[in-house]
C-alpha atoms as a PDB file:
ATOM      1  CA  UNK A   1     -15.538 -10.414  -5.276  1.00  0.00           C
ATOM      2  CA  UNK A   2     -12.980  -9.223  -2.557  1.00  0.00           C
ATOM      3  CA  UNK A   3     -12.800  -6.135  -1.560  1.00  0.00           C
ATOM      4  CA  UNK A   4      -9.280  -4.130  -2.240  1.00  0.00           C
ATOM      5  CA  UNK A   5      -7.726  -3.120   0.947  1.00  0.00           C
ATOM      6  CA  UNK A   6      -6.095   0.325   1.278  1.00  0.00           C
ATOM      7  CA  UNK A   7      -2.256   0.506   2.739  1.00  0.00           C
ATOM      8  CA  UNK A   8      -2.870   4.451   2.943  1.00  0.00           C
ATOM      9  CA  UNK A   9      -5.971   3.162   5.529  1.00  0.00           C
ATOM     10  CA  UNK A  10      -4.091   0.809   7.577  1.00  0.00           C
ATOM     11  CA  UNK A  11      -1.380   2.884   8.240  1.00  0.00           C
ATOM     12  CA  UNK A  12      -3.407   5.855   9.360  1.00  0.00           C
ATOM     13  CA  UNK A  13      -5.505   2.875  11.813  1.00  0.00           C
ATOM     14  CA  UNK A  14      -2.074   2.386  12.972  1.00  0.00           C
ATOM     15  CA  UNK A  15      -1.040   5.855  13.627  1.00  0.00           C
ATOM     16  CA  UNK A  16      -4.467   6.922  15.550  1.00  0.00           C
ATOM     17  CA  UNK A  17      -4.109   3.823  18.060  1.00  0.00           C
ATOM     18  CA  UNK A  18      -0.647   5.420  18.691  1.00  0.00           C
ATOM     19  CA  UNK A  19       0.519   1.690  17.140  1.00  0.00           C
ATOM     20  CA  UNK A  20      -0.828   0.076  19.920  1.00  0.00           C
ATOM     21  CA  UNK A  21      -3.183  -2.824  20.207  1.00  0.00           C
ATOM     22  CA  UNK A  22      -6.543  -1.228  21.441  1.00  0.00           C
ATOM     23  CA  UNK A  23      -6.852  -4.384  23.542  1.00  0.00           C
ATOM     24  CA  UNK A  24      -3.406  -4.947  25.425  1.00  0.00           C
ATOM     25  CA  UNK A  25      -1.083  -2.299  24.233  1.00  0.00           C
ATOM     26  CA  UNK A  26       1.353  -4.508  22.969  1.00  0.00           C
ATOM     27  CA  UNK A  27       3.238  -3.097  19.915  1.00  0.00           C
ATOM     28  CA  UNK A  28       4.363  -6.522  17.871  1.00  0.00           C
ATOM     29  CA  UNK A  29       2.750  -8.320  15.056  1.00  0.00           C
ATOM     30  CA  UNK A  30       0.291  -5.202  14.650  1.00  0.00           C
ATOM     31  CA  UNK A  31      -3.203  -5.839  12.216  1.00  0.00           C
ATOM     32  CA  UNK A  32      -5.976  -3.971  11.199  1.00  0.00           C
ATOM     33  CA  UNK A  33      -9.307  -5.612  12.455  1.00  0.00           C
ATOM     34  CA  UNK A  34     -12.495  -4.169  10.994  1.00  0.00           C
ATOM     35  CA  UNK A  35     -15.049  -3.668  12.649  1.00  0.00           C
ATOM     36  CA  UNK A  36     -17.482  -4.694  10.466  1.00  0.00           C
ATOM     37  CA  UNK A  37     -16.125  -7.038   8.418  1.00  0.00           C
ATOM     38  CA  UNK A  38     -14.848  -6.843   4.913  1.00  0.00           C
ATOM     39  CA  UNK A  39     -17.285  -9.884   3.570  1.00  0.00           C
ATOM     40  CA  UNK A  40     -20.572  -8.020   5.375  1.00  0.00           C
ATOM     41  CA  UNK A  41     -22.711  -6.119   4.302  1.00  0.00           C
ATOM     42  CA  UNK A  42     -21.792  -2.611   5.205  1.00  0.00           C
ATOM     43  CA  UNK A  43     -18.303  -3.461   5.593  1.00  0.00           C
ATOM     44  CA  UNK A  44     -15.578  -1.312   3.545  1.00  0.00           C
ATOM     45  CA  UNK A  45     -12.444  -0.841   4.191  1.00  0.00           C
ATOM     46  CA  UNK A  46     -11.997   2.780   6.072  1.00  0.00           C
ATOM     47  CA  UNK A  47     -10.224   4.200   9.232  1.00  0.00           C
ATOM     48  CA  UNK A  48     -13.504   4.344  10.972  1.00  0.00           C
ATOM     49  CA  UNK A  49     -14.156   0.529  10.239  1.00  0.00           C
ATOM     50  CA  UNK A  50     -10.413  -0.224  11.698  1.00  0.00           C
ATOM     51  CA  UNK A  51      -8.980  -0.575  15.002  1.00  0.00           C
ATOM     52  CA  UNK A  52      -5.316  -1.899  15.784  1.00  0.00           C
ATOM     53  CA  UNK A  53      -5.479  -5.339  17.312  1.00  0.00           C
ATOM     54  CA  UNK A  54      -1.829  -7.682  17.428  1.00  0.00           C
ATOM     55  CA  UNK A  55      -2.229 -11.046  16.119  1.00  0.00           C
ATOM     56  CA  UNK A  56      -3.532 -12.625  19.122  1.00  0.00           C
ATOM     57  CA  UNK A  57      -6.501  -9.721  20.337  1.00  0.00           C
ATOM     58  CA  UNK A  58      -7.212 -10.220  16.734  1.00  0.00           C
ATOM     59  CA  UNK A  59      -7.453 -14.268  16.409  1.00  0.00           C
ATOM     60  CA  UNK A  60      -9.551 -13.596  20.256  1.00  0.00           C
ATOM     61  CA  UNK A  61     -11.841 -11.225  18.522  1.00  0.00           C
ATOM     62  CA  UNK A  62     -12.269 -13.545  15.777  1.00  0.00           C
ATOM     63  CA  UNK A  63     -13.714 -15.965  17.683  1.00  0.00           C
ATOM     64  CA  UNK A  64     -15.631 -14.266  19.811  1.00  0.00           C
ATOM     65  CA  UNK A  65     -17.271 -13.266  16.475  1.00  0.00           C
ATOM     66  CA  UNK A  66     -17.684 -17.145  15.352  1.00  0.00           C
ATOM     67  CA  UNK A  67     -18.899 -17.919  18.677  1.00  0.00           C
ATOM     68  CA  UNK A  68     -21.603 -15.128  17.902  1.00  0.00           C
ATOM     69  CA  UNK A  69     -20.475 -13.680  21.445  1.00  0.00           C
ATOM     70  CA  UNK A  70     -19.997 -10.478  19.834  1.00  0.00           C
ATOM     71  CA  UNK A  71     -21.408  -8.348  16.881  1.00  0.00           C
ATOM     72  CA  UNK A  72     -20.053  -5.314  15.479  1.00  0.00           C
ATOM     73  CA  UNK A  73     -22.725  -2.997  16.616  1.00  0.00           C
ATOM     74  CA  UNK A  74     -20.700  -4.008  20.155  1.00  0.00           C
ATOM     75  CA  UNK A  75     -17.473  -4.399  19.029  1.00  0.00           C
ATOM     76  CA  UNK A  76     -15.485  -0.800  19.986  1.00  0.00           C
ATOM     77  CA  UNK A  77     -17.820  -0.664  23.495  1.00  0.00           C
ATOM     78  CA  UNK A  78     -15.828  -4.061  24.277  1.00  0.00           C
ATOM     79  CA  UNK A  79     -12.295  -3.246  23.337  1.00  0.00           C
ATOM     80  CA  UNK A  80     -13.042   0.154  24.986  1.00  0.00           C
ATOM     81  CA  UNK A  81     -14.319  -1.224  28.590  1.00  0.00           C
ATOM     82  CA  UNK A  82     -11.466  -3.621  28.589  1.00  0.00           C
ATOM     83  CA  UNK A  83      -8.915  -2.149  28.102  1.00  0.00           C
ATOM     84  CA  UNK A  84      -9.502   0.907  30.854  1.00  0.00           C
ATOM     85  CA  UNK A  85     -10.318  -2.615  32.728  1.00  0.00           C
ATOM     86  CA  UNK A  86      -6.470  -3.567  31.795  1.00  0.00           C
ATOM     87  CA  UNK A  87      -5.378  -0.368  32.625  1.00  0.00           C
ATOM     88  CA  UNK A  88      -6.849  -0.026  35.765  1.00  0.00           C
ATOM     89  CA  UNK A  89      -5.728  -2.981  36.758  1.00  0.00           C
ATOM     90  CA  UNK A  90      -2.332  -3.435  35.498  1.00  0.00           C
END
């Protein structure tokens, strides 16, 4: 069974990450990625289980999930390193 997903949740994801990607700031095509996802178990669909990713952060993070690179218990530590990373750098 899929799980309903709130509009009332995205757009308060949306307005605590300033609506920003988390990973490269940009502010076009704009999703909610959560964290742990939807089809997990222990995944629901809440504004602590959200963070703003654009299309392509989100397709990136997607992968890296596939590719078993990266788990949600490590998720927010990643986006969160790089992108003081990006903004040190950039």
């Amino acid at each position: 069974m899929r799980k309903v997903r709130s509009r009332a949740i995205r757009l308060a994801v949306l307005q605590r990450d300033d609506n920003k990607c988390r990973l490269c700031y940009g502010t076009e095509y704009l999703t909610n990625h959560h964290i742990v996802p939807l089809s997990w178990k222990g995944g629901e669909d809440s504004v602590e289980n959200g963070v703003t990713l654009c299309r392509g952060c989100h397709d990136f993070i997607e992968r890296m999930y596939c590719m078993k690179l990266l788990r949600p218990n490590n998720c927010v530590q990643f986006i969160e390193i790089h992108s003081k990373l990006k903004r040190k750098f950039h």
